[in-house]
N, C-alpha and C. Protein backbone atom coordinates (compact mmCIF):
# COMPACT_ATOMS: atom_id res chain seq x y z
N UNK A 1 0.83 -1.20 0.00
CA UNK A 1 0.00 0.00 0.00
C UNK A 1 0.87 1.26 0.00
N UNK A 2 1.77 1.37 0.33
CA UNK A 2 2.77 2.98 0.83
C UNK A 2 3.38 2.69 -0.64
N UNK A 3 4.04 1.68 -1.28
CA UNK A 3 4.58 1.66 -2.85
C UNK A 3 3.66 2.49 -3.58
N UNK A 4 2.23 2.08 -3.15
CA UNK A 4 0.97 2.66 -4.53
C UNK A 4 0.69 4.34 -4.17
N UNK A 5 1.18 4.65 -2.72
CA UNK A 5 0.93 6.08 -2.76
C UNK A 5 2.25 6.96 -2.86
N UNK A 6 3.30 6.23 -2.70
CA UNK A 6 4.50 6.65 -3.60
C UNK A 6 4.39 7.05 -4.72
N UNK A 7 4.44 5.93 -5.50
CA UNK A 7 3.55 6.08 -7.04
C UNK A 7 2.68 7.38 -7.39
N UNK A 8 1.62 7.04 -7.32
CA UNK A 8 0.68 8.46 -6.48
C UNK A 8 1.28 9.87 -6.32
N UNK A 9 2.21 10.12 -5.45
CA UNK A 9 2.98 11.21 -5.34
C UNK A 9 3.75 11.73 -5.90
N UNK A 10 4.84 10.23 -6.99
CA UNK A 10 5.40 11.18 -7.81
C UNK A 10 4.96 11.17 -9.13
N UNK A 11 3.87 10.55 -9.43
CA UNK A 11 2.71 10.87 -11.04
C UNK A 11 2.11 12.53 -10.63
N UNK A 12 1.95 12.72 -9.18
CA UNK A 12 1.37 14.11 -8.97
C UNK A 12 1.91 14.91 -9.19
N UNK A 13 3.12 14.92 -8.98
CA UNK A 13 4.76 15.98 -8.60
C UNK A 13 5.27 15.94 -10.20
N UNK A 14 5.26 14.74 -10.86
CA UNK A 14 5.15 15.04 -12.19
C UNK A 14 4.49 15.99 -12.91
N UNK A 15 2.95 15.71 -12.73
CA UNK A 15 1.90 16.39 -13.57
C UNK A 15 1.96 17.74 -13.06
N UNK A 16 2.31 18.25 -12.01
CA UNK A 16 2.46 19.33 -11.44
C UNK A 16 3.38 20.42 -11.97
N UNK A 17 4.29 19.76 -12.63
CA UNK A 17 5.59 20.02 -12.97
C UNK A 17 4.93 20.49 -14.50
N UNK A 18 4.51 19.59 -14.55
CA UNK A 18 4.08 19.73 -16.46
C UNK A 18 3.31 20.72 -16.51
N UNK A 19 2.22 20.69 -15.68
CA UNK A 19 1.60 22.48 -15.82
C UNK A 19 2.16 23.25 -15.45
N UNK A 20 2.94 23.66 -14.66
CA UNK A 20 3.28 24.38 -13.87
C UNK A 20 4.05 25.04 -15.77
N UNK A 21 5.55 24.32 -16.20
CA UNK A 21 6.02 24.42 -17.61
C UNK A 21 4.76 24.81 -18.48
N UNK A 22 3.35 24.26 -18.34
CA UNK A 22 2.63 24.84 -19.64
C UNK A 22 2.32 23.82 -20.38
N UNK A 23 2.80 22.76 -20.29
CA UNK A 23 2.63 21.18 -20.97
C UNK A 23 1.70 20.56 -21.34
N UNK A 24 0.91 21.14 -20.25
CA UNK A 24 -0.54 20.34 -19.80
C UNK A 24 -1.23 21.21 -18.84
N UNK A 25 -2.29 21.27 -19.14
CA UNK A 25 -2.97 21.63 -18.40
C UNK A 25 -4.39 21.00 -17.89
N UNK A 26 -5.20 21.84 -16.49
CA UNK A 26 -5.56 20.71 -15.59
C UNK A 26 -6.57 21.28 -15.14
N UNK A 27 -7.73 20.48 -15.53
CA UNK A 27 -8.96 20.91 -14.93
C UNK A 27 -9.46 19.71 -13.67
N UNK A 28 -9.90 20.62 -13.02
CA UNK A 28 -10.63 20.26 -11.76
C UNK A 28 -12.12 19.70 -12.42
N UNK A 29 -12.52 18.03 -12.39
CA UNK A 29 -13.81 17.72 -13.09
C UNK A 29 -14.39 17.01 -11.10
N UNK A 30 -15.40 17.46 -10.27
CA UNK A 30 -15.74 16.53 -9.20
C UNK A 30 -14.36 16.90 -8.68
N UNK A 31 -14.05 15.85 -7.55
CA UNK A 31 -12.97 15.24 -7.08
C UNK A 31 -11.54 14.88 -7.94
N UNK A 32 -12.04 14.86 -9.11
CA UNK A 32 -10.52 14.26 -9.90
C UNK A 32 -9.66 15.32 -10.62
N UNK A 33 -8.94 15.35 -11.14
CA UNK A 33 -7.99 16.35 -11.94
C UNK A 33 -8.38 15.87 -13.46
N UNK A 34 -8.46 16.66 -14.03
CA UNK A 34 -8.66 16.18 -16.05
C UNK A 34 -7.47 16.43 -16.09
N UNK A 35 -6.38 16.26 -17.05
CA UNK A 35 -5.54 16.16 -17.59
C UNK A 35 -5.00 16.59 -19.08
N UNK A 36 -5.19 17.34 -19.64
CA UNK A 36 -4.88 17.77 -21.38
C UNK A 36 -3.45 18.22 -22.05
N UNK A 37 -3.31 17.92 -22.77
CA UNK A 37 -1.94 18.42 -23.45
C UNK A 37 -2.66 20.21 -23.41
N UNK A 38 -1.54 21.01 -23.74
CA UNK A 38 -1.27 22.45 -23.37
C UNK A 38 -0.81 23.21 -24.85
N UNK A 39 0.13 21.92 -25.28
CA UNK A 39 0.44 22.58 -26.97
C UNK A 39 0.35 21.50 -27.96
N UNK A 40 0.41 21.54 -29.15
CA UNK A 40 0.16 20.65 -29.54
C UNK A 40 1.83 19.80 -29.67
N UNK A 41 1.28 18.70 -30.36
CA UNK A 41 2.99 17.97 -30.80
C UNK A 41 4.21 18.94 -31.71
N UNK A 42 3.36 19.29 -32.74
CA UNK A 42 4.43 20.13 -33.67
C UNK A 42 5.14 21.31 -32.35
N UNK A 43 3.95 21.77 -31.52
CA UNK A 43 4.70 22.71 -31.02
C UNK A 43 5.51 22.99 -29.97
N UNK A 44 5.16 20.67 -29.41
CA UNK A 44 6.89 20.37 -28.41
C UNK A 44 7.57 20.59 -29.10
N UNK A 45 7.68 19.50 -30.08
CA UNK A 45 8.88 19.47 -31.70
C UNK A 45 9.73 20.82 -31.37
N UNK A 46 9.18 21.89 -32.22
CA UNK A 46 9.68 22.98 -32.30
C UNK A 46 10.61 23.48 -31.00
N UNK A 47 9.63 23.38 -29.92
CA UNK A 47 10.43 23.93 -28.51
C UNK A 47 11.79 23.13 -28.24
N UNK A 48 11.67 22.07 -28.41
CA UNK A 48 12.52 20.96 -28.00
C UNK A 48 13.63 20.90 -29.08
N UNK A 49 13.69 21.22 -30.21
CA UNK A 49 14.44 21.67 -31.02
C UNK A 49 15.53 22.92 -31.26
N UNK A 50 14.60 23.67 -30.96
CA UNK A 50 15.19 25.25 -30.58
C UNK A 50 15.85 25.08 -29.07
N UNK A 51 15.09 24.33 -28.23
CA UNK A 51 16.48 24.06 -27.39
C UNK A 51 17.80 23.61 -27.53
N UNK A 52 17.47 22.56 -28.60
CA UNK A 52 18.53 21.66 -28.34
C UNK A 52 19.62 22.66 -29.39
N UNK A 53 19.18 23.22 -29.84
CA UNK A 53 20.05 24.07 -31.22
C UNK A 53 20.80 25.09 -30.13
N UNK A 54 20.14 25.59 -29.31
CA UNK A 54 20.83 26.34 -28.14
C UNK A 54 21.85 26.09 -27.09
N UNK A 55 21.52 25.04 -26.75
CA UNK A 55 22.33 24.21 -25.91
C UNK A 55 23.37 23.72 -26.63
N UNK A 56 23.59 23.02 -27.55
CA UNK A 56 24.81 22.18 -28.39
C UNK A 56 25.18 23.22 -28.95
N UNK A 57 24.22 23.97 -30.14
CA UNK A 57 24.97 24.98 -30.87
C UNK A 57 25.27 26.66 -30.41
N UNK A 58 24.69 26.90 -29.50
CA UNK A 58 24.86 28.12 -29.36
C UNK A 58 23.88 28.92 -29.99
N UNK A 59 22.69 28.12 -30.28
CA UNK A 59 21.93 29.32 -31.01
C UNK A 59 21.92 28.81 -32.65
N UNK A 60 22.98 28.54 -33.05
CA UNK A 60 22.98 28.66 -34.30
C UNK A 60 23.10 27.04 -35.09
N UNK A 61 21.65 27.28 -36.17
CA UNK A 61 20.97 26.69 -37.15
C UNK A 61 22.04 25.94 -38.29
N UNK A 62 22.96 27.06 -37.84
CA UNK A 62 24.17 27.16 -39.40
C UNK A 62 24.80 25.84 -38.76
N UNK A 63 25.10 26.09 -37.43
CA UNK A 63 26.25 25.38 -36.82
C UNK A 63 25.74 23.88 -36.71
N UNK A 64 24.34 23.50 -36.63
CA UNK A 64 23.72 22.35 -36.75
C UNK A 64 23.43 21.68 -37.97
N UNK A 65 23.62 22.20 -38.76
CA UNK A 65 23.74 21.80 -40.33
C UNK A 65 24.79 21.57 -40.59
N UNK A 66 25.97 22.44 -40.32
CA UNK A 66 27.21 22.19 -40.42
C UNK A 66 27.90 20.94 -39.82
N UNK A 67 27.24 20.29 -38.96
CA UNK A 67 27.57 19.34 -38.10
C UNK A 67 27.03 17.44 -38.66
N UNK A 68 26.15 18.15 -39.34
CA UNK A 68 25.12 16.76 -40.27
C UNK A 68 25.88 16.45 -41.72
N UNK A 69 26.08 17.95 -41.66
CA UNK A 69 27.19 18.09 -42.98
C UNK A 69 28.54 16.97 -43.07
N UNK A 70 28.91 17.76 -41.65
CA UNK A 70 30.10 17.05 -41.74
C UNK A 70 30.15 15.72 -41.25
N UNK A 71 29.09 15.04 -40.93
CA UNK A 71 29.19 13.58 -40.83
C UNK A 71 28.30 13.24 -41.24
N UNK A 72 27.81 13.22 -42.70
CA UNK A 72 27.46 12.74 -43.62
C UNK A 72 25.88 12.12 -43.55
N UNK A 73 25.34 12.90 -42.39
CA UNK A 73 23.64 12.62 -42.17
C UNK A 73 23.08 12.22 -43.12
N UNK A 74 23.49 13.62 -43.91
CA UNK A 74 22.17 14.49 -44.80
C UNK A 74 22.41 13.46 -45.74
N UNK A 75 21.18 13.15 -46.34
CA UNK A 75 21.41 12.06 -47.73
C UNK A 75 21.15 13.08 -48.91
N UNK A 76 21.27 12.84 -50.31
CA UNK A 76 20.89 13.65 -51.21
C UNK A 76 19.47 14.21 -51.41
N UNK A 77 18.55 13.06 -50.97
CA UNK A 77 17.05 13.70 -50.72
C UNK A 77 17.00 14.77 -49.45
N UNK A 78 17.47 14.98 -48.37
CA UNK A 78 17.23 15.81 -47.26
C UNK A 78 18.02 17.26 -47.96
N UNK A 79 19.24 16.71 -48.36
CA UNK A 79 19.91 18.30 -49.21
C UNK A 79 18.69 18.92 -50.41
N UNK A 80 17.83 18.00 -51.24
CA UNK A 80 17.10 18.41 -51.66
C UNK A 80 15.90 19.21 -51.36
N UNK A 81 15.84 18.76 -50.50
CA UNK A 81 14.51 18.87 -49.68
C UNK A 81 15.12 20.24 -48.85
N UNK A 82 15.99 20.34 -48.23
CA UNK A 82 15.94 21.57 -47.41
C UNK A 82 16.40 22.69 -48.03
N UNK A 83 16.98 22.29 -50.06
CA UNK A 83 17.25 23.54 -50.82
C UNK A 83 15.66 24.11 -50.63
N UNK A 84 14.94 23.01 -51.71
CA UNK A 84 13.31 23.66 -51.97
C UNK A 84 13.22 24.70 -50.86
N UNK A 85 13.26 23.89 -49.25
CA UNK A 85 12.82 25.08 -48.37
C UNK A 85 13.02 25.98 -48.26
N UNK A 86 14.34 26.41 -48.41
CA UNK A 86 15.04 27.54 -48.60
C UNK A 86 14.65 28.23 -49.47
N UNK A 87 14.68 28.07 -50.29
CA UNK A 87 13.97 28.65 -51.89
C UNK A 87 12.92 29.39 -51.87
N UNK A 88 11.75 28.81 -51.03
CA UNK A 88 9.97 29.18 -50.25
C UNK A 88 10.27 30.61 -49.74
């Protein structure tokens, strides 16, 4: 029984966490908590991206391309594909 309200406490301290960030958000339905995503997927993607471009690269887009570049990620379809974008 004390394992399952362990459990319990840190799914709470979790979800708590996640709204608190904006993640999710939390309606009061009765007695229980509702639970909802806050942004959509594309717009973790994005966040979680732009972090990570910050953290490793410093910010810079160039410097993360440059890095796929140089170890040979990018296949000829992705170089294609991210000229077009560029192009837009």
């Amino acid at each position: 029984m004390l394992q399952h309200l362990v459990i319990h406490s840190k799914a709470r301290t979790f979800l708590a966490r996640l709204t608190e960030k904006r993640i999710v958000q939390t309606t009061r339905i009765g007695r229980a908590n509702h639970y909802e995503p806050y942004i959509t997927k594309q717009q973790y993607r994005n966040a979680e991206t732009q972090q990570f471009i910050d953290d490793v690269h410093k910010g810079s887009v160039s410097g993360l391309l440059h890095t796929l570049c140089n170890n040979g990620d990018l296949t000829k379809d992705d170089i294609e594909s991210l000229m077009k974008r560029l192009k837009e």
